[in-house]
N, C-alpha and C. Protein backbone atom coordinates (compact mmCIF):
# COMPACT_ATOMS: atom_id res chain seq x y z
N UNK A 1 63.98 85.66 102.76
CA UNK A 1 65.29 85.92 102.22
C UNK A 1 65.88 87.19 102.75
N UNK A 2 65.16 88.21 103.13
CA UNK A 2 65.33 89.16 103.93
C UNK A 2 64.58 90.22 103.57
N UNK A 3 65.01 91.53 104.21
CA UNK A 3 64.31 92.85 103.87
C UNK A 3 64.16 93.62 102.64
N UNK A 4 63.28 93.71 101.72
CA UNK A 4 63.24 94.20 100.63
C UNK A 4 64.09 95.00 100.46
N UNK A 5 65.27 95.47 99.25
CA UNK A 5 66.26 96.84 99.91
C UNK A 5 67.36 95.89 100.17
N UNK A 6 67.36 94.95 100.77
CA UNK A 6 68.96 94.42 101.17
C UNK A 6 69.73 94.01 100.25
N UNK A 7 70.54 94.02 100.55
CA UNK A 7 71.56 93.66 99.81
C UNK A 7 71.68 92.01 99.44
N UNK A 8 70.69 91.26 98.76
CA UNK A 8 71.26 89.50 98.62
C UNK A 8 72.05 89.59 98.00
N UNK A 9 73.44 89.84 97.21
CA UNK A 9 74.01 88.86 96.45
C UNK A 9 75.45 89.58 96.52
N UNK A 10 76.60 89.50 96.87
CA UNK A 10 78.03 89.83 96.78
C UNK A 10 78.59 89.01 95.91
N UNK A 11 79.12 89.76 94.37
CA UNK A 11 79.50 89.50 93.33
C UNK A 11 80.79 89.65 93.13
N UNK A 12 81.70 88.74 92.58
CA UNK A 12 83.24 89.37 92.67
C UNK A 12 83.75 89.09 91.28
N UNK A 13 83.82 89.72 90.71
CA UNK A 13 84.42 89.49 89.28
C UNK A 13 85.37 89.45 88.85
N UNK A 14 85.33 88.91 87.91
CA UNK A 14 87.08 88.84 87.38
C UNK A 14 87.88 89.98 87.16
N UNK A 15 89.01 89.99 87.08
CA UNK A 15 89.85 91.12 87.53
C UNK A 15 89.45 91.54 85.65
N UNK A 16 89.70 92.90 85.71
CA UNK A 16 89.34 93.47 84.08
C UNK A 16 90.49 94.66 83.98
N UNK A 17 91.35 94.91 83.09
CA UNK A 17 92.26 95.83 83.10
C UNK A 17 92.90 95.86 84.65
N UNK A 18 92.96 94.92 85.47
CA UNK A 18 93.81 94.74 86.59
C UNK A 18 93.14 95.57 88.03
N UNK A 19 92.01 95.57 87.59
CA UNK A 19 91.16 96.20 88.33
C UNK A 19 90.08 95.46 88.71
N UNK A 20 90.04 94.97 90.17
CA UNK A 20 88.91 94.17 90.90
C UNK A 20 88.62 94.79 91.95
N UNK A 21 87.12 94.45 91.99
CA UNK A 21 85.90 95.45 92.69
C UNK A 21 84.89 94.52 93.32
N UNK A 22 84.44 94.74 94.73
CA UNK A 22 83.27 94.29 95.03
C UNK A 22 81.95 94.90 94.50
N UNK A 23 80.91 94.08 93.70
CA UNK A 23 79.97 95.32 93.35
C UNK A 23 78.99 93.94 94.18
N UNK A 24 77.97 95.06 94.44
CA UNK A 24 76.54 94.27 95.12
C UNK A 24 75.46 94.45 93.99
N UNK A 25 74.79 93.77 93.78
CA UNK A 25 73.66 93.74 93.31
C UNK A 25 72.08 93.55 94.23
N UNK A 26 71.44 94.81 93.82
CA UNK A 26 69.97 94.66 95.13
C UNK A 26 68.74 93.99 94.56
N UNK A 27 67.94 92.84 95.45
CA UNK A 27 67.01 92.29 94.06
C UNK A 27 65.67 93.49 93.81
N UNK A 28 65.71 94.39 94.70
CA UNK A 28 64.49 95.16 94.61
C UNK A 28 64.59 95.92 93.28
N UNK A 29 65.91 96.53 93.23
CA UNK A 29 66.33 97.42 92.08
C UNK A 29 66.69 96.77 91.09
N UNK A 30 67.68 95.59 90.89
CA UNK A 30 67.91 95.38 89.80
C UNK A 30 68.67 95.45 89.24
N UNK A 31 70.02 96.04 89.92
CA UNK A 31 70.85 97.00 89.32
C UNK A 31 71.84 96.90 89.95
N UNK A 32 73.05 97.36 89.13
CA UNK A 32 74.60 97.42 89.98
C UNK A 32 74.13 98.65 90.56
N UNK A 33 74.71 98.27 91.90
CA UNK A 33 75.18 99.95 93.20
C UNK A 33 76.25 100.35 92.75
N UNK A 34 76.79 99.71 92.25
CA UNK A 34 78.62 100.43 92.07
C UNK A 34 78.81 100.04 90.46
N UNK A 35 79.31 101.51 90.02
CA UNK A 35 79.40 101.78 88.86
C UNK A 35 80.85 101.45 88.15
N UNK A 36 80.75 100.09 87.67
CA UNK A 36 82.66 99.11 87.65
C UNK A 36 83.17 100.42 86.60
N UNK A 37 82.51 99.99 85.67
CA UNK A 37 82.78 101.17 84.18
C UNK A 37 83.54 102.22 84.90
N UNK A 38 82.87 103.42 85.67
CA UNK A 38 83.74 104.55 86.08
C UNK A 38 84.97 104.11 87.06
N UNK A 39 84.85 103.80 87.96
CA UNK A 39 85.74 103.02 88.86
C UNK A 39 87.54 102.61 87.64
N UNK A 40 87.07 102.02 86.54
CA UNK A 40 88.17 101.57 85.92
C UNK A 40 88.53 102.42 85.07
N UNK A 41 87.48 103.23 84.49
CA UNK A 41 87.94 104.78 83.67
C UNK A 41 88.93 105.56 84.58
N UNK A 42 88.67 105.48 85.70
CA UNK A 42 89.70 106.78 86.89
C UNK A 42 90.85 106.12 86.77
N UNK A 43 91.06 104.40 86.26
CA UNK A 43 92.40 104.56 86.62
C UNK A 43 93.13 104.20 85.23
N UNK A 44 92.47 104.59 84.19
CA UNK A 44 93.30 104.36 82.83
C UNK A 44 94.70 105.91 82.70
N UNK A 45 95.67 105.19 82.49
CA UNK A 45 96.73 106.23 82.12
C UNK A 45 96.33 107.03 81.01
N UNK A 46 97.40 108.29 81.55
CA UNK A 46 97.30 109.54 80.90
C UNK A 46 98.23 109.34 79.63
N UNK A 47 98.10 109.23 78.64
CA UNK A 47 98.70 109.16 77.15
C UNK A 47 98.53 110.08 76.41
N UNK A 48 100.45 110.32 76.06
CA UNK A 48 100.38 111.49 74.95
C UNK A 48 101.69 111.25 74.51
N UNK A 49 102.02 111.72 73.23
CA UNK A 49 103.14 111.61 72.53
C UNK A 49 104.86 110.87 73.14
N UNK A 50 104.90 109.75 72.55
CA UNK A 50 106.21 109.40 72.98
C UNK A 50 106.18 108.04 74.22
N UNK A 51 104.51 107.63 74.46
CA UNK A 51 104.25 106.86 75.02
C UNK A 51 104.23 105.36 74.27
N UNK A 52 104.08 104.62 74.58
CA UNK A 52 103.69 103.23 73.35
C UNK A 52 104.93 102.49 72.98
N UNK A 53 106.34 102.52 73.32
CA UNK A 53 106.96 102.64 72.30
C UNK A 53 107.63 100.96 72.59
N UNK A 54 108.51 100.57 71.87
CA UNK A 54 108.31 98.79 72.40
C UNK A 54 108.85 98.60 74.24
N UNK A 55 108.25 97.60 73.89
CA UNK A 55 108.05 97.19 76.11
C UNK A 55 107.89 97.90 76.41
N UNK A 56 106.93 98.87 76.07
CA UNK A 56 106.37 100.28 77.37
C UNK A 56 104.57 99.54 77.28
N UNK A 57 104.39 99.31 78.62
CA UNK A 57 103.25 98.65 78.78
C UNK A 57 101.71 99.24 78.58
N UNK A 58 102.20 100.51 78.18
CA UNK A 58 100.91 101.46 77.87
C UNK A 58 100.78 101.26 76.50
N UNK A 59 101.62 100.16 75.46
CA UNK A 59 101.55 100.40 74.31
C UNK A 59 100.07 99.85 73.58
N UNK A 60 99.59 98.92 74.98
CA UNK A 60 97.91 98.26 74.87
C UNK A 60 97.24 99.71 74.77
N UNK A 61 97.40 100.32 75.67
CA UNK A 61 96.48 101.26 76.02
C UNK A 61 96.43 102.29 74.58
N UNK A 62 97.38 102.43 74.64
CA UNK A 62 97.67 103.22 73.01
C UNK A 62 96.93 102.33 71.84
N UNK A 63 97.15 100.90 71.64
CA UNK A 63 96.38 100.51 70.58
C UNK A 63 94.68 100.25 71.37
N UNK A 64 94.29 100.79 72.11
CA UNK A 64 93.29 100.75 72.52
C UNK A 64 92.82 102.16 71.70
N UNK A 65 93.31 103.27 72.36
CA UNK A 65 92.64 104.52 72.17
C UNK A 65 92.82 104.65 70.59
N UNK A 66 93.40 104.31 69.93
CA UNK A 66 93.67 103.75 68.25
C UNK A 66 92.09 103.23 68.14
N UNK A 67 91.74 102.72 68.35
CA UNK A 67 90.41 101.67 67.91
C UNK A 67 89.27 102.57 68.13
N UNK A 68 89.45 102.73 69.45
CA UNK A 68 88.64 104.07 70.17
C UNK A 68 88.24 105.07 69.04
N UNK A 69 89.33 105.60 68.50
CA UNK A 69 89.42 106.96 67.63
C UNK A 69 89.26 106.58 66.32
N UNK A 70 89.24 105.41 65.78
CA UNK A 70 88.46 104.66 64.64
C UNK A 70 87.41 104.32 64.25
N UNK A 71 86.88 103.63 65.85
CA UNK A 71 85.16 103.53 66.29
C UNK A 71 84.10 104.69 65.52
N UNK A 72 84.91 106.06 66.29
CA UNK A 72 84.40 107.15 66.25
C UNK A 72 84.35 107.91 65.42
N UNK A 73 85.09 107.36 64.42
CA UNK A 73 85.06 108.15 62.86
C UNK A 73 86.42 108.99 63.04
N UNK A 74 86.99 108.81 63.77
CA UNK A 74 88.49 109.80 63.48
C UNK A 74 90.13 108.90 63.37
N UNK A 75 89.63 107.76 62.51
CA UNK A 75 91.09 106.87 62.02
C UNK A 75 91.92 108.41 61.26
N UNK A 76 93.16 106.94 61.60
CA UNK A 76 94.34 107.82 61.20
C UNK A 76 94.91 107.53 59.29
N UNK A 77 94.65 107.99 58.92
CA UNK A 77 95.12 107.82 57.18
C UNK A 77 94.97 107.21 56.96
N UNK A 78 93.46 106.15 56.77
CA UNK A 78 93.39 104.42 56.08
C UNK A 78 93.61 103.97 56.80
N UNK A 79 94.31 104.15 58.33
CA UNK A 79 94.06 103.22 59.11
C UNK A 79 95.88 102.67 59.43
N UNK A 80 96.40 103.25 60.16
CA UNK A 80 97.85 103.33 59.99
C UNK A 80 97.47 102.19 62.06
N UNK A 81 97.71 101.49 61.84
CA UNK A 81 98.11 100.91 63.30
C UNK A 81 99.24 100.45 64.41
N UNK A 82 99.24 101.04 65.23
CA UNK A 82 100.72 101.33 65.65
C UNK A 82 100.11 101.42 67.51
N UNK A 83 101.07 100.96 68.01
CA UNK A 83 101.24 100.57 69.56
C UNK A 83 102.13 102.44 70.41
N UNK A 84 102.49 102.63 69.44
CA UNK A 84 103.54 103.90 69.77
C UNK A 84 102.41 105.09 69.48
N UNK A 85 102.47 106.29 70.56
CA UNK A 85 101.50 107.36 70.58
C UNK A 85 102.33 108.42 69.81
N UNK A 86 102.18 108.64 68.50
CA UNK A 86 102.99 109.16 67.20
C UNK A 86 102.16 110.69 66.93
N UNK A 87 102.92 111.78 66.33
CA UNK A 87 101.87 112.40 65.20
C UNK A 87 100.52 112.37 65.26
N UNK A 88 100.45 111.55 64.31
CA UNK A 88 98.84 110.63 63.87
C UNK A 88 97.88 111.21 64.34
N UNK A 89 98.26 110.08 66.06
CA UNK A 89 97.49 109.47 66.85
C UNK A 89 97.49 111.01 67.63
N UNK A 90 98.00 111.65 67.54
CA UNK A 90 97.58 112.79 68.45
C UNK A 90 96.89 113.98 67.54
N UNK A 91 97.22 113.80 66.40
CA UNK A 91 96.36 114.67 65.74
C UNK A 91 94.62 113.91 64.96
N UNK A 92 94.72 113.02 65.35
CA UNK A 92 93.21 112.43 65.58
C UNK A 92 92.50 112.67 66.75
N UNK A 93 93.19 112.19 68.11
CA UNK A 93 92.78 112.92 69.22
C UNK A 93 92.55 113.81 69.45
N UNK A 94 93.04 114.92 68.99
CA UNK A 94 92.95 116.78 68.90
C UNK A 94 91.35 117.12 68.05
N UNK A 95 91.53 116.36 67.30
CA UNK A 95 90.19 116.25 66.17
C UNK A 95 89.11 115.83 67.36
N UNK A 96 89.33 114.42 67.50
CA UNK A 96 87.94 114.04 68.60
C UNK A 96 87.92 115.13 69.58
N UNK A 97 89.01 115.39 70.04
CA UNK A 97 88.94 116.53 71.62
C UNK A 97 87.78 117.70 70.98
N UNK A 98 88.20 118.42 70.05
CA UNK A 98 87.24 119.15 69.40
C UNK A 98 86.01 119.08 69.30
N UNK A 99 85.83 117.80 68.80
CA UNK A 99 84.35 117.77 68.40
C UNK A 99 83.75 117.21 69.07
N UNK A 100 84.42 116.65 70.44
CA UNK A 100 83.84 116.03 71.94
C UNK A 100 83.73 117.47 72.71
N UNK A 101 83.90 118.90 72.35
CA UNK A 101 84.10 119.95 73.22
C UNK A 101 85.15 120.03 74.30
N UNK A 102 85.68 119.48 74.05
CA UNK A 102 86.92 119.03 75.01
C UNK A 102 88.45 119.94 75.03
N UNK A 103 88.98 120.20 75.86
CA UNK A 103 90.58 120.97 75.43
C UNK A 103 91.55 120.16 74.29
N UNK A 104 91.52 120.48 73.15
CA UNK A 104 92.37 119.69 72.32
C UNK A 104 93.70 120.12 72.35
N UNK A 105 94.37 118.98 73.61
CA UNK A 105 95.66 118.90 73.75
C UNK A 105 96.29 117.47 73.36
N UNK A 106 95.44 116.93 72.60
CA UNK A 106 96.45 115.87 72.08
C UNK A 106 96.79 115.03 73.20
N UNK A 107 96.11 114.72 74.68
CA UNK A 107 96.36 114.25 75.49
C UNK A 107 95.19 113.52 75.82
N UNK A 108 95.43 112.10 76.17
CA UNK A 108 94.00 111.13 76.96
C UNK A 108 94.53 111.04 77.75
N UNK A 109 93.20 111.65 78.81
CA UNK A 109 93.58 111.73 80.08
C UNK A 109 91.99 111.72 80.39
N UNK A 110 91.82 112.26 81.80
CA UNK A 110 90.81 111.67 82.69
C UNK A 110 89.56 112.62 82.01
N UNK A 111 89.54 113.15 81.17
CA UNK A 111 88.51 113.91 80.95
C UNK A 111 87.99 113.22 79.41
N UNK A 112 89.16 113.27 78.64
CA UNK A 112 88.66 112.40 77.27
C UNK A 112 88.79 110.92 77.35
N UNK A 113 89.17 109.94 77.92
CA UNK A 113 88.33 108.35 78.06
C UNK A 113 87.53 108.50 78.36
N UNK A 114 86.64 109.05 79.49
CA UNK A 114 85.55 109.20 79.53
C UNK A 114 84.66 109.50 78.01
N UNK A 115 84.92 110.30 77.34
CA UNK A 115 84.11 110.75 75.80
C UNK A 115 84.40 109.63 75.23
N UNK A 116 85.56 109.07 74.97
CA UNK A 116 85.59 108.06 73.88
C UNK A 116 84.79 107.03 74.32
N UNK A 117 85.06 106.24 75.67
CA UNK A 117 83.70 105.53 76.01
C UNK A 117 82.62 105.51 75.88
N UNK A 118 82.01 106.53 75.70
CA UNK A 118 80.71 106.83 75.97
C UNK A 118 79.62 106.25 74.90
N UNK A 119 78.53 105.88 75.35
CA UNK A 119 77.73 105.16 74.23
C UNK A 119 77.13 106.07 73.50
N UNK A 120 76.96 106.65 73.41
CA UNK A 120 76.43 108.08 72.63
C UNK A 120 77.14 108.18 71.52
C-alpha cells in the first residue's frame, strides 16, 4: 500500500461555516495533519456591539457566541436571546474575557473564540 509515513487517504469534507479544507489523514499516526478546528477559528468575525442586527449575517455568529457564553456559565439575565450584539452580550463577554485572562474589551475576536472553544 506504500511506505509507512505516507500519506494513504485524501479526505475532503463538507464545507463547515463556509470553510473547506484538504486534510490528509496518515495510517501510521492516526491522526489529522491539519488542524480543521484552528484553520476555521482564524476566520470567524470580529464581533462587538451594534453587530447582529436584522439581515446582518453575523447575526448567526452572534447567536452563536450567546450559547458559547451560556455553555460557560456566563448567560445573560435568565437567558435573554437575541441575534443583535447588545449591552448584555458584551457585558457577559467582558465577564468571560476576565476570567479567561483575557483583555476585557467586550470584543470576540481572534484571541477570545479561541477560549470559548476550548474543551477545558
Amino acid at each position: 500500500m506504500g511506505n509507512p509515513g505516507q500519506v494513504s487517504a485524501l479526505i475532503r469534507p463538507p464545507v463547515v461555516g463556509g470553510v473547506t479544507e484538504l486534510i490528509t489523514a496518515s495510517p501510521v499516526e492516526g491522526r489529522w495533519q491539519a488542524n480543521r478546528t484552528e484553520k476555521i477559528v482564524k476566520q470567524l468575525p470580529t464581533l462587538q456591539i451594534g453587530v447582529g442586527k436584522k439581515d446582518d449575517p453575523l447575526r448567526w455568529h452572534v447567536k452563536t457566541l450567546f450559547y458559547l457564553l451560556h455553555a460557560r456559565g456566563f448567560g445573560l439575565n435568565g437567558g435573554i436571546n437575541e441575534t443583535a450584539f447588545g449591552d448584555a452580550l458584551r457585558d457577559a463577554l467582558r465577564q468571560f474575557q476576565e476570567a479567561a485572562g483575557l483583555s476585557a474589551d467586550g470584543v470576540c475576536g481572534s484571541n477570545t473564540w479561541p477560549a470559548l472553544l476550548r474543551a477545558s
